[in-house]
N, C-alpha and C. Protein backbone atom coordinates (compact mmCIF):
# COMPACT_ATOMS: atom_id res chain seq x y z
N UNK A 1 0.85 -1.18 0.00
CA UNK A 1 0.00 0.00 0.00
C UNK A 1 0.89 1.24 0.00
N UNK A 2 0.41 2.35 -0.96
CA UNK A 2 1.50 3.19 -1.02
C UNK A 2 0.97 4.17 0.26
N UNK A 3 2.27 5.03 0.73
CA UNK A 3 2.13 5.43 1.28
C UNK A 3 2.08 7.44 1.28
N UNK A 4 1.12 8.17 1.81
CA UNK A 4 0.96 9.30 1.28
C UNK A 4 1.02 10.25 2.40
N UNK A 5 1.85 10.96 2.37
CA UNK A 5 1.80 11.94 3.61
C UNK A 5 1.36 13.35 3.03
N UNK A 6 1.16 14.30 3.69
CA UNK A 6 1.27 16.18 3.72
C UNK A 6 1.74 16.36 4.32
N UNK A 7 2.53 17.12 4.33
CA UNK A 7 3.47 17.86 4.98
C UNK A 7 2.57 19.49 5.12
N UNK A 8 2.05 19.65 6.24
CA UNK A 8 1.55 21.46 6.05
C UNK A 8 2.11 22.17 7.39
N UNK A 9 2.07 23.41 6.24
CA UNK A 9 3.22 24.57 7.48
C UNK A 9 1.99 25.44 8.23
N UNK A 10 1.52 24.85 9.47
CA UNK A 10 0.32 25.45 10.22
C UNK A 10 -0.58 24.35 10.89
N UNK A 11 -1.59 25.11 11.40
CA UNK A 11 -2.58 23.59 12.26
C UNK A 11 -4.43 24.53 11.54
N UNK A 12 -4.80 23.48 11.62
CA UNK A 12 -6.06 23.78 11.04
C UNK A 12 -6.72 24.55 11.94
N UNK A 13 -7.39 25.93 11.74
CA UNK A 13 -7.73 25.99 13.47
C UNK A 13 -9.22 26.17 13.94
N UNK A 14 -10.45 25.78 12.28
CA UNK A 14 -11.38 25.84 12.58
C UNK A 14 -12.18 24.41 12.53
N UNK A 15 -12.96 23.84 13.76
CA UNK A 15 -13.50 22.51 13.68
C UNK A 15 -13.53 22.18 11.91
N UNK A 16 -14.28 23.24 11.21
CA UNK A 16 -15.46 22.80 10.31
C UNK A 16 -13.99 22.25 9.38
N UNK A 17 -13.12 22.71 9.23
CA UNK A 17 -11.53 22.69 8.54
C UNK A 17 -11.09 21.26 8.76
N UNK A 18 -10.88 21.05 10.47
CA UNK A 18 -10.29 19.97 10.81
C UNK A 18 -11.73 18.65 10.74
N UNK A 19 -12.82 19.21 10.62
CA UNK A 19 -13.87 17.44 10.44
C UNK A 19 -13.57 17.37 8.98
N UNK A 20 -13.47 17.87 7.98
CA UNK A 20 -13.29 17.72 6.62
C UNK A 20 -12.35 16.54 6.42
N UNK A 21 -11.36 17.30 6.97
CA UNK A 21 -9.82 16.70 6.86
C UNK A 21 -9.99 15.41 7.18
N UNK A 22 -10.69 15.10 8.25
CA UNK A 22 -10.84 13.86 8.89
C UNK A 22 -11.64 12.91 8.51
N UNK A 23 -12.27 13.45 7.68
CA UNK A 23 -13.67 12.55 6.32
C UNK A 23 -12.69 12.34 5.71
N UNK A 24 -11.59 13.16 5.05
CA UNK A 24 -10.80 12.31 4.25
C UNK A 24 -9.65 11.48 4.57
N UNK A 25 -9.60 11.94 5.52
CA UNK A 25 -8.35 10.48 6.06
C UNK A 25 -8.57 9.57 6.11
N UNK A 26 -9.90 9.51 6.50
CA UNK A 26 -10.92 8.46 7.01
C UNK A 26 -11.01 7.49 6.09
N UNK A 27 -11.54 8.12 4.48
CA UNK A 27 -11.93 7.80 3.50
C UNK A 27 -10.73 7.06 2.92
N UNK A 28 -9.32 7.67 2.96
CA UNK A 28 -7.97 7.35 2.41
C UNK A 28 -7.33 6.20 2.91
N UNK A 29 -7.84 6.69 4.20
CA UNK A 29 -7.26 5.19 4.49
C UNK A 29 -7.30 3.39 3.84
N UNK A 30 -8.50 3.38 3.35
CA UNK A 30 -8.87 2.17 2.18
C UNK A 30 -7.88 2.21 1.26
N UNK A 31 -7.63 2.91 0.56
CA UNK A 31 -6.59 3.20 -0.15
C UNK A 31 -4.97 3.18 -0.30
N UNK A 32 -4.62 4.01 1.02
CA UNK A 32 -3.07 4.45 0.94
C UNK A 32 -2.63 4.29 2.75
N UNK A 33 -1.64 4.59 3.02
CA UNK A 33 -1.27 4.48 4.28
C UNK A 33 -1.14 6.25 4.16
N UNK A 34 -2.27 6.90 4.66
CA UNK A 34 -2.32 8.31 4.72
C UNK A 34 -1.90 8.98 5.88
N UNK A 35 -1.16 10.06 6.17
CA UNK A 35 -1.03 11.12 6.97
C UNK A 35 -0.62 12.70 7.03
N UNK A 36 -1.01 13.18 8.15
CA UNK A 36 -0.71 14.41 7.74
C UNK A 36 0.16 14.97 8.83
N UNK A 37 1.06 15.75 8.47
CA UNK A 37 1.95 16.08 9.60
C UNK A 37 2.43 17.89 9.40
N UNK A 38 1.81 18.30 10.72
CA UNK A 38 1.75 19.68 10.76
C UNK A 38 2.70 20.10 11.94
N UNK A 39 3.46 21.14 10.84
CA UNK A 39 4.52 22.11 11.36
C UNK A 39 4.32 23.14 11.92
N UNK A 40 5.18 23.52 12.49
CA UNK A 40 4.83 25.08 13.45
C UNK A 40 5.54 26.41 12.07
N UNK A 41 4.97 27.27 11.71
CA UNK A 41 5.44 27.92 11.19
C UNK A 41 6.43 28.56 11.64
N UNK A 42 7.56 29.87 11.11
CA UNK A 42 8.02 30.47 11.74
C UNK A 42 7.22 32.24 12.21
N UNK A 43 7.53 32.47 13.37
CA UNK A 43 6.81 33.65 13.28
C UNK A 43 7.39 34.83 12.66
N UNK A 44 6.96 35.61 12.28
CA UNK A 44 7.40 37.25 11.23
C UNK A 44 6.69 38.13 11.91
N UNK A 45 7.15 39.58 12.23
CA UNK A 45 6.46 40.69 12.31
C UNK A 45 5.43 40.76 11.13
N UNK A 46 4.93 42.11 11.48
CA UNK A 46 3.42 42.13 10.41
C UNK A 46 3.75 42.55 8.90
N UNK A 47 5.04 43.44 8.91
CA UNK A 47 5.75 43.60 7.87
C UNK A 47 7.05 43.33 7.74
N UNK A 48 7.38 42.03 7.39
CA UNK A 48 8.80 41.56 6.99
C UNK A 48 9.43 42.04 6.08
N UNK A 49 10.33 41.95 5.86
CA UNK A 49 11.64 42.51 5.08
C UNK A 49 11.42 40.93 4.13
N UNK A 50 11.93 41.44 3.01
CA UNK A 50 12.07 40.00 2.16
C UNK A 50 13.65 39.23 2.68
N UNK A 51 14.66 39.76 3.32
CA UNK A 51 15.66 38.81 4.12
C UNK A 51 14.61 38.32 4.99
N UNK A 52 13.92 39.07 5.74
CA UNK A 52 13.40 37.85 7.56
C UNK A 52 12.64 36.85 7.00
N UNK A 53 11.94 37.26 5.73
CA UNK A 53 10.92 36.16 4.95
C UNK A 53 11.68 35.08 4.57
N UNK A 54 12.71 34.96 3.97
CA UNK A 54 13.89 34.34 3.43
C UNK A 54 14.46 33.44 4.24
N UNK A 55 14.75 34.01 5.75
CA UNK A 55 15.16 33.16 6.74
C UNK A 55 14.03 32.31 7.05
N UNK A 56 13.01 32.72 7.32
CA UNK A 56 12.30 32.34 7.69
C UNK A 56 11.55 30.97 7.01
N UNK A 57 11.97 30.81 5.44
CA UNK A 57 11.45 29.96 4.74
C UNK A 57 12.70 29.06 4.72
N UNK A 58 13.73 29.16 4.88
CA UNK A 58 14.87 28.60 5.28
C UNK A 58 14.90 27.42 6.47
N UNK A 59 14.38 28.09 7.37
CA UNK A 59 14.16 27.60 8.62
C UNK A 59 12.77 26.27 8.42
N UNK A 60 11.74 26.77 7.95
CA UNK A 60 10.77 25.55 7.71
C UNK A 60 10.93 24.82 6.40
N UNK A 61 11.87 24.97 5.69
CA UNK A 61 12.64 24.10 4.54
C UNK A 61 12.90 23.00 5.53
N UNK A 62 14.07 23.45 6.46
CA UNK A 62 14.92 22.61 7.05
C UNK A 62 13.73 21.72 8.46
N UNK A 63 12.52 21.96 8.83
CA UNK A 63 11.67 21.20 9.37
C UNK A 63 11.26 20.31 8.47
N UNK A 64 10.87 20.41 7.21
CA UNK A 64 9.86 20.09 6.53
C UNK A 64 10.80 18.55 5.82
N UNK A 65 12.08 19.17 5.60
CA UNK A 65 13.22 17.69 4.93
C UNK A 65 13.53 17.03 5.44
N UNK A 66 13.25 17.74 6.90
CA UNK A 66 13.50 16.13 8.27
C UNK A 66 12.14 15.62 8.41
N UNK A 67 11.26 15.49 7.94
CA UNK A 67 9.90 14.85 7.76
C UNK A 67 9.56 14.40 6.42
N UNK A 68 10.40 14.32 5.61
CA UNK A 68 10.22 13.41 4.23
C UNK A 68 10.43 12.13 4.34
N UNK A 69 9.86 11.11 4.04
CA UNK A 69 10.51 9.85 4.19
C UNK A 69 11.50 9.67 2.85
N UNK A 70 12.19 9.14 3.82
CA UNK A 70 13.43 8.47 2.52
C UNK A 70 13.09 7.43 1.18
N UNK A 71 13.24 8.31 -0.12
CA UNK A 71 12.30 7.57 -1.09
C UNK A 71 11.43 7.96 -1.99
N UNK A 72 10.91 9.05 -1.27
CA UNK A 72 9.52 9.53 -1.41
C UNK A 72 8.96 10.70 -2.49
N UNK A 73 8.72 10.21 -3.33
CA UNK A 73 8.31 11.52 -4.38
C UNK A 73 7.59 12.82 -3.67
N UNK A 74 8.03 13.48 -3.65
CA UNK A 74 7.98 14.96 -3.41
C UNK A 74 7.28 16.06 -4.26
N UNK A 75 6.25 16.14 -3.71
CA UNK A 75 5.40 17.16 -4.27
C UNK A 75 5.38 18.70 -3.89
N UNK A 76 6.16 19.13 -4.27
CA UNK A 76 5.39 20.99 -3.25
C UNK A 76 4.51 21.87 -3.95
N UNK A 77 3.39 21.91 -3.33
CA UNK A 77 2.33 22.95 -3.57
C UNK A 77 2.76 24.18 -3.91
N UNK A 78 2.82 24.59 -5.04
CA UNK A 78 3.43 26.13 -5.23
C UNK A 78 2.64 26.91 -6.11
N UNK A 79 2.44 27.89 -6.35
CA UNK A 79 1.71 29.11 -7.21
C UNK A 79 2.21 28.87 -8.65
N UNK A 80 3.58 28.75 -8.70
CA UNK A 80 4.20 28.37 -9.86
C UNK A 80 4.07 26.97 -11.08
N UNK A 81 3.79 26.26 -9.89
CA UNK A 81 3.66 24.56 -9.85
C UNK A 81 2.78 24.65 -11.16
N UNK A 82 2.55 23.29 -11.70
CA UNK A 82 2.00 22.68 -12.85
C UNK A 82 0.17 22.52 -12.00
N UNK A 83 -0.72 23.01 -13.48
CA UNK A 83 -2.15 22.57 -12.54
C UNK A 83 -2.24 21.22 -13.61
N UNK A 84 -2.99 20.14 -13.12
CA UNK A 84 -3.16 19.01 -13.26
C UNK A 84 -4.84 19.12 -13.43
N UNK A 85 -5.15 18.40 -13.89
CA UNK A 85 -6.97 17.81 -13.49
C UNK A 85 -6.81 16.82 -12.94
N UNK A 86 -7.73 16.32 -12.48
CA UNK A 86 -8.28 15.25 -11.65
C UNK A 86 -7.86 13.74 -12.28
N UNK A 87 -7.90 13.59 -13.24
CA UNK A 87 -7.47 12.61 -14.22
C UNK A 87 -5.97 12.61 -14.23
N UNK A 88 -5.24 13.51 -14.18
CA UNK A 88 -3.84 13.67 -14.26
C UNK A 88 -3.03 13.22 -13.15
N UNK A 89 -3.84 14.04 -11.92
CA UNK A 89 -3.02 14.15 -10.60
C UNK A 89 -3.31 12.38 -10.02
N UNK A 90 -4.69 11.85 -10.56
CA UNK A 90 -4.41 9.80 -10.52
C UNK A 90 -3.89 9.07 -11.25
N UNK A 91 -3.30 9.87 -12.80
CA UNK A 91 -2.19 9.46 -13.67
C UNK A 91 -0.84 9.29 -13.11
N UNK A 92 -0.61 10.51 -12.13
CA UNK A 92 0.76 10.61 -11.27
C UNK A 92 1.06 9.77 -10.09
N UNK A 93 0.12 9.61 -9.15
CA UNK A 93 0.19 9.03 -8.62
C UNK A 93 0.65 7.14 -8.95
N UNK A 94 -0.48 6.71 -9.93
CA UNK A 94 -0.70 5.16 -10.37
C UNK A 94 0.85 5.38 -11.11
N UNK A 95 1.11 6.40 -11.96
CA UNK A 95 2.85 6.12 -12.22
C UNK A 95 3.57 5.90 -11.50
N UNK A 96 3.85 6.61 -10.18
CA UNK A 96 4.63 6.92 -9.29
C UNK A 96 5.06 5.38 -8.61
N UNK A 97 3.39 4.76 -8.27
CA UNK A 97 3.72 3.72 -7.63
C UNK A 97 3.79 2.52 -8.85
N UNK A 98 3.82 2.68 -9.98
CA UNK A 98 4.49 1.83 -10.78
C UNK A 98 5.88 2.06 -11.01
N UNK A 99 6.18 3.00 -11.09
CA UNK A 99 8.00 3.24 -10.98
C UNK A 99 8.54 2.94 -9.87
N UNK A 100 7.99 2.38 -8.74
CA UNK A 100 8.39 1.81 -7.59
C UNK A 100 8.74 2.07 -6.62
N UNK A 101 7.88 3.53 -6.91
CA UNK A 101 8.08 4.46 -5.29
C UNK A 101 7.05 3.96 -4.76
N UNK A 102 7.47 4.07 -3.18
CA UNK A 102 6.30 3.46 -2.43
C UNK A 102 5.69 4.38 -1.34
N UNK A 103 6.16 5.08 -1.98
CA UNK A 103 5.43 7.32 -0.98
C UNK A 103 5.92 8.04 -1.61
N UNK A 104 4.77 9.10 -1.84
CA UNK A 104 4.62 10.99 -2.10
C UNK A 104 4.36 11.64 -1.00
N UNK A 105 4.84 12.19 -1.04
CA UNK A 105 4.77 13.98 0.32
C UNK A 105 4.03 14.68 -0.82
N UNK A 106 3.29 15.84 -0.56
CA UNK A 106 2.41 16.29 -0.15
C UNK A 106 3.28 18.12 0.55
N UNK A 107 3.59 18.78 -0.08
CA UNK A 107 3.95 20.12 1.11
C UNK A 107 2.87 21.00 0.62
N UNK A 108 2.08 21.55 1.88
CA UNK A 108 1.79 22.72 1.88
C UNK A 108 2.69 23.89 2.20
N UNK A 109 3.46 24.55 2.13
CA UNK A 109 4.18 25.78 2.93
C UNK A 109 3.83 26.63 3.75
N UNK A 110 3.97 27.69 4.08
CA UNK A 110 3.30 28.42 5.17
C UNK A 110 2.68 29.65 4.29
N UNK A 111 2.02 31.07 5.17
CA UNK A 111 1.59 32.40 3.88
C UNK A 111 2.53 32.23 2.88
N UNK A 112 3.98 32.56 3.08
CA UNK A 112 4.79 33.12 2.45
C UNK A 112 5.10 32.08 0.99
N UNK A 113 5.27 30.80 1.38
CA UNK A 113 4.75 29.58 0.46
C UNK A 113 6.28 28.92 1.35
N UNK A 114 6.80 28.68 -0.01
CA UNK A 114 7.87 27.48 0.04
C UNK A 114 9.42 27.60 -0.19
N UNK A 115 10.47 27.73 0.53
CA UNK A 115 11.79 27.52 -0.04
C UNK A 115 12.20 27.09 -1.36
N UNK A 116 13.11 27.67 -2.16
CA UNK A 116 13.46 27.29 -3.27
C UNK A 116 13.93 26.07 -3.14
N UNK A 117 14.57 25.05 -1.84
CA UNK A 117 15.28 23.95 -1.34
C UNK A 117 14.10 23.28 -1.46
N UNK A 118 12.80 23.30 -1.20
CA UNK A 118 11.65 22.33 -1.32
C UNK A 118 11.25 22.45 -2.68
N UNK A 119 10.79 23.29 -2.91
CA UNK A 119 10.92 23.35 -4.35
C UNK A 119 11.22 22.41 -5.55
N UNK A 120 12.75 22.60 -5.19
CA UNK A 120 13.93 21.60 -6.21
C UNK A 120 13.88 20.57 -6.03
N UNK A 121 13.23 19.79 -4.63
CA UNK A 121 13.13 18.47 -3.97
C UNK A 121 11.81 17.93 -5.11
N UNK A 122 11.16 18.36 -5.73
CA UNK A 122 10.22 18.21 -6.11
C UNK A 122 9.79 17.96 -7.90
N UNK A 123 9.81 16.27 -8.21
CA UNK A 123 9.75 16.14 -9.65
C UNK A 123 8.63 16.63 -10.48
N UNK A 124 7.60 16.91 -9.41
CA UNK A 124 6.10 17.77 -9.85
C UNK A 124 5.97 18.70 -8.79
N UNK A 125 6.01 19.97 -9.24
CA UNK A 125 5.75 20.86 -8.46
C UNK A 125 3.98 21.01 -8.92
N UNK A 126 3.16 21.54 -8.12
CA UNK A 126 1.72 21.54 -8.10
C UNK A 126 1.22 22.68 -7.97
N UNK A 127 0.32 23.37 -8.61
CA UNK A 127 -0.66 24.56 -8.31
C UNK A 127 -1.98 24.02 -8.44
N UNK A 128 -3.16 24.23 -7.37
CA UNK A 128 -4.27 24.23 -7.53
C UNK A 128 -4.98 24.76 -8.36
N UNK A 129 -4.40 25.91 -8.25
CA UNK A 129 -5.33 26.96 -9.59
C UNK A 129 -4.31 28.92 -9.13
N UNK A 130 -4.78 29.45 -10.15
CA UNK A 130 -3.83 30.70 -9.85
C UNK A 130 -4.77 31.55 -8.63
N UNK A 131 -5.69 31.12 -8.86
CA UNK A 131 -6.22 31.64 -7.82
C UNK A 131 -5.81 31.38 -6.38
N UNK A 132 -6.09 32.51 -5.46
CA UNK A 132 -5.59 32.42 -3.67
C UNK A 132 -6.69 31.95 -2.74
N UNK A 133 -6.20 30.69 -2.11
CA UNK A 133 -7.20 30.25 -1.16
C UNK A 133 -6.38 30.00 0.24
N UNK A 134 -7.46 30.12 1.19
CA UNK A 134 -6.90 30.31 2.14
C UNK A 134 -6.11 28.93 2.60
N UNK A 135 -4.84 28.23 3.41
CA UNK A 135 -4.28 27.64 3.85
C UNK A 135 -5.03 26.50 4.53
N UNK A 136 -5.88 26.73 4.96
CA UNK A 136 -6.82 25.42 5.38
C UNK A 136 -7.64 25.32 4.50
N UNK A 137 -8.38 25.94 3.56
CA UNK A 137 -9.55 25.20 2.47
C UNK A 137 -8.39 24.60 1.74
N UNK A 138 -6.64 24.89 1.10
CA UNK A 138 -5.88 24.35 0.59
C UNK A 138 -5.76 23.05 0.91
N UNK A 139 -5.83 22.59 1.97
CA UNK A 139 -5.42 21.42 2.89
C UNK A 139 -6.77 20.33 2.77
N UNK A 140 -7.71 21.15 2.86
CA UNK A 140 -8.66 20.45 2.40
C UNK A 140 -9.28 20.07 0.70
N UNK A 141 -8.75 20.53 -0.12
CA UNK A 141 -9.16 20.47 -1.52
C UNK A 141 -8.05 19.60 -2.11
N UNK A 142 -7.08 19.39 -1.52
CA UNK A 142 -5.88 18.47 -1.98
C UNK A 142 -6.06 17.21 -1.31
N UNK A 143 -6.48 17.39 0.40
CA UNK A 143 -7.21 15.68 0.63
C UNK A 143 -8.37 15.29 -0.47
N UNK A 144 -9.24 15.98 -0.47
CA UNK A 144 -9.90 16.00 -1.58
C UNK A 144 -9.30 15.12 -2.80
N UNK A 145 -8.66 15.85 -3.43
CA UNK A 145 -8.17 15.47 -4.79
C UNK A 145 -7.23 14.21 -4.73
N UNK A 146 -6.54 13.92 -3.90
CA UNK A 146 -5.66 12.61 -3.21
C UNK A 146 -7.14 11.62 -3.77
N UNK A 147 -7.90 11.96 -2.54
CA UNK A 147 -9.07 10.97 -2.55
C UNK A 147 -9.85 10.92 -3.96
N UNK A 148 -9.75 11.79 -4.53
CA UNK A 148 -10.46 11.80 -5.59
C UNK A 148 -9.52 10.50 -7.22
N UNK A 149 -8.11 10.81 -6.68
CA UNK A 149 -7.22 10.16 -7.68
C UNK A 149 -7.19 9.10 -7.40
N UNK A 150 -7.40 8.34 -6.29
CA UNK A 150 -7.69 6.72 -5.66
C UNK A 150 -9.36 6.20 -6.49
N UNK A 151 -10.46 7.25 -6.18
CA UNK A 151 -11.40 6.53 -7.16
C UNK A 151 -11.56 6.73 -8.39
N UNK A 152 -10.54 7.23 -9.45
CA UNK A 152 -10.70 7.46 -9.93
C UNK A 152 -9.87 6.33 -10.99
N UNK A 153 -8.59 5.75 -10.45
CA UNK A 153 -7.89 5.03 -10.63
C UNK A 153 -8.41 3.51 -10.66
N UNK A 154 -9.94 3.54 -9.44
CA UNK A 154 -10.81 2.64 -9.55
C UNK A 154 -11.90 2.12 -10.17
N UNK A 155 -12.10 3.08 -11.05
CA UNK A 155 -13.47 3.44 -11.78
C UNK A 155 -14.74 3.66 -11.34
N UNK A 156 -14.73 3.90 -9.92
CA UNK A 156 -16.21 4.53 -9.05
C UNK A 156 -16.57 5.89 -9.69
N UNK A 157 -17.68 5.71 -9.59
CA UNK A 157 -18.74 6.66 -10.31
C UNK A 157 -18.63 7.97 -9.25
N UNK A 158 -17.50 8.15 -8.21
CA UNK A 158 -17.38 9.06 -7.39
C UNK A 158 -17.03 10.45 -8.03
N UNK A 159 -16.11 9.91 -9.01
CA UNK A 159 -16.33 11.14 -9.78
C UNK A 159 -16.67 10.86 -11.39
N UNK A 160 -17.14 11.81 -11.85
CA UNK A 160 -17.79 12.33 -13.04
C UNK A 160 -17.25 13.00 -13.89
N UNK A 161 -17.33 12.79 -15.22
CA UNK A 161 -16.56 14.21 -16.09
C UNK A 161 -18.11 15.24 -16.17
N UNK A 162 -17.17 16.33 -16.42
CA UNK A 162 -18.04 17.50 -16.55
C UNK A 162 -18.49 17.76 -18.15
N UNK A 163 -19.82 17.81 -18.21
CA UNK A 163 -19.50 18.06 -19.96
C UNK A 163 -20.29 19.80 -19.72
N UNK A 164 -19.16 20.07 -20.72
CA UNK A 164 -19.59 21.86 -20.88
C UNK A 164 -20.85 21.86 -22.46
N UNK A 165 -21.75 22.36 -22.02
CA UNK A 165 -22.43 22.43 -23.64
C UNK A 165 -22.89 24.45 -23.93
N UNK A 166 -22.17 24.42 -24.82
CA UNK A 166 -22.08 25.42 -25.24
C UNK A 166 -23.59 26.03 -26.52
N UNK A 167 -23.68 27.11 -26.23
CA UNK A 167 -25.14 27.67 -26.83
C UNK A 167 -24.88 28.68 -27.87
């Protein structure tokens, strides 16, 4: 069973955030050996300097690479990152564990995002969409989509294609 972690820089801090999360672990678990493992960010004044930001992403680089397992395809969530569909991101995965990895990480980063060192760790870097969502609906739309690439890989009617019809 492959194994799938997140890595996120923060703690969920509203119930409705953290029961979500927990429908999908719940759900993942059938699937993958799932977890999630949450970091303490670093703290910043209200207006950082782009050095304290810098250190500062430095500093949860170096949390975040001592929580990779050894092995493990490396994903970091970035603005920059490649967007995938739903079909794609269970293309990557079902490759991944045919090339004979037997775990993906999963990074969320903190506001500021992600170290260029996580980054580079990373043979698919990932964007949700260019659009900005907040750090916990993030956390939740990527369990989401995890879960979504397991049934999808299965052929459950869990998910659906969308057909657009145009007028």
């Amino acid at each position: 069973m492959i194994k799938v972690r997140i890595i996120a820089l923060g703690k969920l801090k509203e119930k409705y955030w953290r029961d979500a999360v927990d429908e999908y672990t719940k759900r993942l678990s059938g699937y993958s050996d799932f977890e999630i493992v949450e970091l303490t960010p670093q703290k910043l004044p209200e207006n950082p300097s782009d050095a304290l930001i810098e250190a500062a992403l430095k500093k949860e680089a170096e949390q975040i690479i001592k929580m990779i397992p050894k092995g493990s395809a490396v994903v970091p969530m970035c603005i920059e990152g490649k967007q995938l569909d739903s079909e794609a991101l269970s293309g990557y995965i079902d490759k991944t564990v045919l090339t004979g990895q037997n775990s993906i990480t999963f990074i969320i980063g903190s506001s500021f995002g992600l170290h260029s060192d996580i980054k580079r760790l990373g043979g698919l870097k990932l964007s949700m969409s260019p659009m900005t969502f907040p750090h916990q609906l993030a956390r939740v739309m990527l369990c989401e989509q995890i879960y979504r690439a397991f049934k999808i890989k299965e052929g459950s009617a869990y998910h659906k294609q969308t057909r657009i019809i145009r007028t």
